[in-house]
N, C-alpha and C. Protein backbone atom coordinates (compact mmCIF):
# COMPACT_ATOMS: atom_id res chain seq x y z
N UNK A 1 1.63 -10.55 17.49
CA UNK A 1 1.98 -9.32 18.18
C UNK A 1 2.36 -8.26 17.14
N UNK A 2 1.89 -7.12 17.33
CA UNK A 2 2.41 -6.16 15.93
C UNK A 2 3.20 -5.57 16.73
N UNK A 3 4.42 -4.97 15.37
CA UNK A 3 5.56 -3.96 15.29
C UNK A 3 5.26 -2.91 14.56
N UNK A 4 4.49 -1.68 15.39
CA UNK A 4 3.83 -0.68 14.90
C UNK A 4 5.60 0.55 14.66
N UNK A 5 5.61 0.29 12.96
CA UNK A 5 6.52 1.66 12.71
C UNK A 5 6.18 2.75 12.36
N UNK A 6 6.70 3.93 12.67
CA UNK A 6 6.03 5.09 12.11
C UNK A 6 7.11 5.11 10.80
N UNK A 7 6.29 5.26 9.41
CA UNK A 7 6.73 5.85 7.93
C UNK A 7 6.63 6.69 7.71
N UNK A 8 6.14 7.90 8.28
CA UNK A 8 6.32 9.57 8.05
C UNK A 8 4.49 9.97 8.06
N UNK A 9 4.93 11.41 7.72
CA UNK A 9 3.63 11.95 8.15
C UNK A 9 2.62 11.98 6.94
N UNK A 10 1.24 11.90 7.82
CA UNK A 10 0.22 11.76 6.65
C UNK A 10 0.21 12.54 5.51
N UNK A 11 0.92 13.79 5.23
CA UNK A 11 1.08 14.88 4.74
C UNK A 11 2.04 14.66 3.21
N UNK A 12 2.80 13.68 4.03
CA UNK A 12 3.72 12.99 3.00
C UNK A 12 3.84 11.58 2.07
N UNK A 13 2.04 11.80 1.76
CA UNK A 13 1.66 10.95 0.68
C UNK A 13 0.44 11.78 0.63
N UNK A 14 0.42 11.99 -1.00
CA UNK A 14 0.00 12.59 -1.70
C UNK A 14 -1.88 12.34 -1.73
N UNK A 15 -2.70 13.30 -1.93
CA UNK A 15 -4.72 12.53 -1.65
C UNK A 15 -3.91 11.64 -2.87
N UNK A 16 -5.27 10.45 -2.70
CA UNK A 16 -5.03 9.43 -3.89
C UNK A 16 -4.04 9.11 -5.01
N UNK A 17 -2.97 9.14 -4.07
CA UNK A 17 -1.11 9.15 -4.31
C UNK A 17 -0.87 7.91 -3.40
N UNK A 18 0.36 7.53 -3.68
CA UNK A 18 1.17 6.67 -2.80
C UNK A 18 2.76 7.01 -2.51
N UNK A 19 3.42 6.80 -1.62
CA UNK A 19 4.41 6.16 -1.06
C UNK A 19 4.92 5.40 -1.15
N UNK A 20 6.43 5.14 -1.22
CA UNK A 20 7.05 3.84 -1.39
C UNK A 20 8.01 3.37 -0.04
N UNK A 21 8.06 2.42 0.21
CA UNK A 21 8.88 1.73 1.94
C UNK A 21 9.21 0.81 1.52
N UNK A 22 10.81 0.90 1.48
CA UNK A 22 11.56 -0.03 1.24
C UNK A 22 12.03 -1.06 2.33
N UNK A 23 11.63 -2.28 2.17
CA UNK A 23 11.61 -3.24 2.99
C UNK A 23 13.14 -4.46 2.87
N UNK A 24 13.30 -4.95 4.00
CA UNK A 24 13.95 -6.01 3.50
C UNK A 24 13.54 -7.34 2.95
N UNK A 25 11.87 -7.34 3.25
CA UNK A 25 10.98 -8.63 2.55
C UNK A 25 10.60 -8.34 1.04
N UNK A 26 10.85 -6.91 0.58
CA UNK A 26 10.63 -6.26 -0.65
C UNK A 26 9.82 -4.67 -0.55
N UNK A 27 9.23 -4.19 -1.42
CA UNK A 27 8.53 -2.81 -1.18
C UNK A 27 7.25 -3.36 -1.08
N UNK A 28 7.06 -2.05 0.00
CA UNK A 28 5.43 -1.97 0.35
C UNK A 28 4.73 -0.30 0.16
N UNK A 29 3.71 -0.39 -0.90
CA UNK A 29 3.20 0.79 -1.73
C UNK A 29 2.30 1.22 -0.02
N UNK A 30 2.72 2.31 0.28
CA UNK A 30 1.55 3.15 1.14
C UNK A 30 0.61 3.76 0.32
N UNK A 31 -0.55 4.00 0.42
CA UNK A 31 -1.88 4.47 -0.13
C UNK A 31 -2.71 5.75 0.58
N UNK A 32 -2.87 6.42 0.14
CA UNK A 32 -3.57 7.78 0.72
C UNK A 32 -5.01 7.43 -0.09
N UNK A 33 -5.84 7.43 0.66
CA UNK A 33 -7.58 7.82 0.17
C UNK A 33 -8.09 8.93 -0.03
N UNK A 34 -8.71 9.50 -0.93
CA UNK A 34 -9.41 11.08 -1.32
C UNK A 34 -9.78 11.54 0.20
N UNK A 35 -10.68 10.07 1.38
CA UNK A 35 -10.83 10.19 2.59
C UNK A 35 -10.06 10.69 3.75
N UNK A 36 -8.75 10.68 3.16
CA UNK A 36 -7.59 10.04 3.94
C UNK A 36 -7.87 9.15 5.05
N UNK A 37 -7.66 8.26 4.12
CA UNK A 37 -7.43 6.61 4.41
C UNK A 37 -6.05 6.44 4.39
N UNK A 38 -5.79 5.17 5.18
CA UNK A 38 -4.25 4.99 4.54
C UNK A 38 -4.33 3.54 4.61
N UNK A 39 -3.56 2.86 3.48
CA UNK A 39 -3.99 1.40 3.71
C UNK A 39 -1.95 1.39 2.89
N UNK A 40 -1.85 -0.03 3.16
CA UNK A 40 -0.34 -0.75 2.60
C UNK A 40 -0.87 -2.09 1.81
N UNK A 41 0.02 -1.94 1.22
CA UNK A 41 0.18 -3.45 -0.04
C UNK A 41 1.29 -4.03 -0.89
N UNK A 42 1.81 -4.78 -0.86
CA UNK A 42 2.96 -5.19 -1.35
C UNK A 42 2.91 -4.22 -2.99
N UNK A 43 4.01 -3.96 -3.33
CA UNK A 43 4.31 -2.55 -4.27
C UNK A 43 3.74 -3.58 -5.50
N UNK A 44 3.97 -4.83 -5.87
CA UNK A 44 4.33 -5.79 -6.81
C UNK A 44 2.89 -6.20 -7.28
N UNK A 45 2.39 -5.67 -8.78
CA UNK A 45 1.18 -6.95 -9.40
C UNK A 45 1.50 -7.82 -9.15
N UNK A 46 0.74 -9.33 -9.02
CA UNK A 46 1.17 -10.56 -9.32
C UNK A 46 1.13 -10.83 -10.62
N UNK A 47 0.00 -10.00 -11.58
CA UNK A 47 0.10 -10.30 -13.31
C UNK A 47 1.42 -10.48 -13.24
N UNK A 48 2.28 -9.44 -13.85
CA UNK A 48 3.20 -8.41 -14.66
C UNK A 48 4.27 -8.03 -14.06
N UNK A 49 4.14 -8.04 -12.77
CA UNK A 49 5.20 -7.50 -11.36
C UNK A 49 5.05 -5.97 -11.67
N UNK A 50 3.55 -4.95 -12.42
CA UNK A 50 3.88 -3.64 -12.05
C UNK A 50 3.68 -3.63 -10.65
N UNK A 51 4.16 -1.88 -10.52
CA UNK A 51 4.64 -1.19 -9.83
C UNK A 51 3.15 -0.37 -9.26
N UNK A 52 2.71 -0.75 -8.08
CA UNK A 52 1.39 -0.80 -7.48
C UNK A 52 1.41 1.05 -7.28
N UNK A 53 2.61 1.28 -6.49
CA UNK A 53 2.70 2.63 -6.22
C UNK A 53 2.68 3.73 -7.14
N UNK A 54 2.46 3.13 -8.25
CA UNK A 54 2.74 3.85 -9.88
C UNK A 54 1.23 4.34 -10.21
N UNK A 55 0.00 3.42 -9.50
CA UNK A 55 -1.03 2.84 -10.48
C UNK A 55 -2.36 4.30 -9.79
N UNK A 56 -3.19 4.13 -10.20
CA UNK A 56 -4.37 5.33 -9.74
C UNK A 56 -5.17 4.89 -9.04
N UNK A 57 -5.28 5.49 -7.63
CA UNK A 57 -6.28 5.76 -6.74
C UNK A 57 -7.48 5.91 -6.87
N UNK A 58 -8.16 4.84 -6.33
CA UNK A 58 -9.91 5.41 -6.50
C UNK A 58 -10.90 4.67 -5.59
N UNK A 59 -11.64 5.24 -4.87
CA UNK A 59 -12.31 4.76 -3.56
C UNK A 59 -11.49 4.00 -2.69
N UNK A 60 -11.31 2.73 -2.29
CA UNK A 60 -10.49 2.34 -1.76
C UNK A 60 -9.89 1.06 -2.27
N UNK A 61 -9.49 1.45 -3.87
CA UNK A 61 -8.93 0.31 -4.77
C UNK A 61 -7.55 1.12 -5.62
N UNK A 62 -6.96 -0.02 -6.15
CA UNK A 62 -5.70 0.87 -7.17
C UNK A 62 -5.66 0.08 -8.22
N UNK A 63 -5.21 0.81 -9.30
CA UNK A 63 -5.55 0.21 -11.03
C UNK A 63 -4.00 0.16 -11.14
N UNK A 64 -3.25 -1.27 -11.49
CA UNK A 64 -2.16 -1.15 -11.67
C UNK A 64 -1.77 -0.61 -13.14
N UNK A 65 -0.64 0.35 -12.94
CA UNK A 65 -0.53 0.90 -14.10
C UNK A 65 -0.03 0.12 -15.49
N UNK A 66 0.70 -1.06 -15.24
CA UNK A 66 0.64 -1.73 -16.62
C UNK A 66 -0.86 -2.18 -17.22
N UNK A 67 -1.61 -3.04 -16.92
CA UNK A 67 -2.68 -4.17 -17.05
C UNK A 67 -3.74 -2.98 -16.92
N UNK A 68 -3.61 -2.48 -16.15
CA UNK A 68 -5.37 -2.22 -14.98
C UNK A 68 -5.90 -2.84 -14.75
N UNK A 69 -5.35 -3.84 -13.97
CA UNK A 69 -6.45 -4.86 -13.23
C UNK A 69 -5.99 -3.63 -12.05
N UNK A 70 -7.49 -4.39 -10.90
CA UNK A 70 -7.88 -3.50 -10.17
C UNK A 70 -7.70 -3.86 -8.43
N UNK A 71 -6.89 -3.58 -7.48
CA UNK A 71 -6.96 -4.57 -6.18
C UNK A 71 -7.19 -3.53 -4.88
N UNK A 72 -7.94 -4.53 -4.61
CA UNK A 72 -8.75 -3.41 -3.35
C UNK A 72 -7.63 -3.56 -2.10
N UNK A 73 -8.24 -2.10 -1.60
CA UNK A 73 -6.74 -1.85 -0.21
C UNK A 73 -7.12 -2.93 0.66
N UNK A 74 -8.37 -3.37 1.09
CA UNK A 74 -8.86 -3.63 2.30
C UNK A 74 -8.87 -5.50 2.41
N UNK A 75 -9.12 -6.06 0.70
CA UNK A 75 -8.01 -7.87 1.22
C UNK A 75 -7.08 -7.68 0.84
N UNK A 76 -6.62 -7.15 -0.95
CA UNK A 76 -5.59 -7.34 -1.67
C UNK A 76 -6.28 -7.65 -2.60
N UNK A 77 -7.34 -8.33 -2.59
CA UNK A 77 -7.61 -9.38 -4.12
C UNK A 77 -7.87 -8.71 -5.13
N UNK A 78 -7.82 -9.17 -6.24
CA UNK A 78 -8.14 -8.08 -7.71
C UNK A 78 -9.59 -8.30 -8.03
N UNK A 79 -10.12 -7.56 -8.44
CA UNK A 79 -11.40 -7.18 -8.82
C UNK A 79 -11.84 -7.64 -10.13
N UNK A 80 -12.77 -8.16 -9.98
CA UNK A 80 -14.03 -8.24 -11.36
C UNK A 80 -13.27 -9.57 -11.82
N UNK A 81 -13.00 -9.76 -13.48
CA UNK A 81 -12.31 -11.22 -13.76
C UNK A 81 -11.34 -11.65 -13.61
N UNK A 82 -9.97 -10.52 -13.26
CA UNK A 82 -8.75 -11.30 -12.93
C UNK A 82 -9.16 -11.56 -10.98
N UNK A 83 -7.66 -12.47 -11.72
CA UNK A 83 -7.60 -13.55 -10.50
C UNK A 83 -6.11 -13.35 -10.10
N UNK A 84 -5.86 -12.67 -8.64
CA UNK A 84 -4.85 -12.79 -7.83
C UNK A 84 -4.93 -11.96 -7.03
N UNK A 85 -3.86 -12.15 -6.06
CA UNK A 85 -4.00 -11.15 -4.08
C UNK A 85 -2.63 -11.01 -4.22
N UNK A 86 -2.16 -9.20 -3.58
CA UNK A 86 -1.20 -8.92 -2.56
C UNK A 86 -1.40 -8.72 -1.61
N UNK A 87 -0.58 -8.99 -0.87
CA UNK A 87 -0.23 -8.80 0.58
C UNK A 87 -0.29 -7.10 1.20
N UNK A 88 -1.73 -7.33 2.38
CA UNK A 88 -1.95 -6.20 3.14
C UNK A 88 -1.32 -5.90 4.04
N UNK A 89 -1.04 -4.64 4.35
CA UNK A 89 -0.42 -4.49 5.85
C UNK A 89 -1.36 -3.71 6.84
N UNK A 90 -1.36 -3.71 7.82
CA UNK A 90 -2.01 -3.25 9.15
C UNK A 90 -1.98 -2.15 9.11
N UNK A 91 -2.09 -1.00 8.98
CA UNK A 91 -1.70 1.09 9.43
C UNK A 91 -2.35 1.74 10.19
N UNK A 92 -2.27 2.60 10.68
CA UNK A 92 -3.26 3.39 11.53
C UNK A 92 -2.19 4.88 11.23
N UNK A 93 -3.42 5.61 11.21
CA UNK A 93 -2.75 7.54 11.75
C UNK A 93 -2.76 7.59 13.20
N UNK A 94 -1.96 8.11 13.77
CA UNK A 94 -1.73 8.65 15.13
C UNK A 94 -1.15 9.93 15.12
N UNK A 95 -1.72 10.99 15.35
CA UNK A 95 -0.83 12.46 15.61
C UNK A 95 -0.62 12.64 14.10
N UNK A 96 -1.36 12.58 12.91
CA UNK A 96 -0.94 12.99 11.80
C UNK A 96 0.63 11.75 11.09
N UNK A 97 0.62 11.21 11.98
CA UNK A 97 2.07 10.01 11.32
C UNK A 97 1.08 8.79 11.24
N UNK A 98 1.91 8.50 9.98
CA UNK A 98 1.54 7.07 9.97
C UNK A 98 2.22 5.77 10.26
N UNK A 99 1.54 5.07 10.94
CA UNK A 99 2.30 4.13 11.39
C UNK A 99 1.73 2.48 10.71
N UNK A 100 2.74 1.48 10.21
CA UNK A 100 2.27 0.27 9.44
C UNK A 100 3.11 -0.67 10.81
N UNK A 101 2.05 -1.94 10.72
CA UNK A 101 2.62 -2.82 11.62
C UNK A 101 3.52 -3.82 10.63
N UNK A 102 4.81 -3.85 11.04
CA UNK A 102 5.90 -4.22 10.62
C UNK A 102 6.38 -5.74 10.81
N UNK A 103 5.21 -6.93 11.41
CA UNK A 103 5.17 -7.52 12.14
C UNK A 103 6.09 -8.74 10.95
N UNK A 104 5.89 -8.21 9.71
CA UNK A 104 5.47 -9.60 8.98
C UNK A 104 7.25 -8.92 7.89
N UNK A 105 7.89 -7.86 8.23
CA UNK A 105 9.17 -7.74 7.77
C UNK A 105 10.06 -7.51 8.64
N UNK A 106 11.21 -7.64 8.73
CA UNK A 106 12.15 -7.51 9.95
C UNK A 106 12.45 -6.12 10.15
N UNK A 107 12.83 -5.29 9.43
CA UNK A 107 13.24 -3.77 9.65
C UNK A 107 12.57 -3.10 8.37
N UNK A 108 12.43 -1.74 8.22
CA UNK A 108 11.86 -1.17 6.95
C UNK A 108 12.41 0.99 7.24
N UNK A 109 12.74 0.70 5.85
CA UNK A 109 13.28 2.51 5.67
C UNK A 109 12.55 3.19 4.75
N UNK A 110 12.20 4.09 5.01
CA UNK A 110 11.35 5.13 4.31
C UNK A 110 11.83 5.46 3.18
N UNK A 111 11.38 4.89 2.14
CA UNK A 111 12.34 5.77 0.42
C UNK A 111 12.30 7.12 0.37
């Protein structure tokens, strides 16, 4: 069953920028597409533990800014020879807000 929250308005993540939502399961990087797309992903490389929300936008993938390995919005998994997945979340736009299904953290506040 999803727990659709609204995290603020589409306006308030940057084209091919991110967002940060501070969770009580940990942070989850929001993602803006050149398209405006909006996709979620746990903030955390699995390399290195960078900082996902840090890293550069491009089609619908992000280059973490330590490494640059590369993980697509749409499983998580990293691209080309490395090897590892974060955790996706559900989103949709409605009325210009965006809303992530919250199903899989107990409560979450907008940084």
């Amino acid at each position: 069953m999803s727990n659709w929250i609204d995290v603020g308005a589409l306006e308030d993540v940057p084209v091919r920028g991110a967002r940060l939502l501070k969770t009580p399961s940990g942070c989850v990087a929001v993602f803006r597409t050149a398209e405006d797309e909006i996709f979620a992903l746990d903030d955390r490389c699995p390399h290195k533990g960078g900082p996902l929300s840090e890293g550069i936008v491009h089609g619908k993938s992000v280059t973490c800014p330590l490494h640059n390995w590369v993980f697509s919005f749409e499983t998580g998994q990293a691209q080309g020879a490395d090897k590892g997945q974060v955790t996706t979340y559900e989103t949709r736009v409605e009325g210009g807000r965006i809303l992530i299904d919250a199903s899989f953290f107990r409560t979450a506040e907008a940084a």
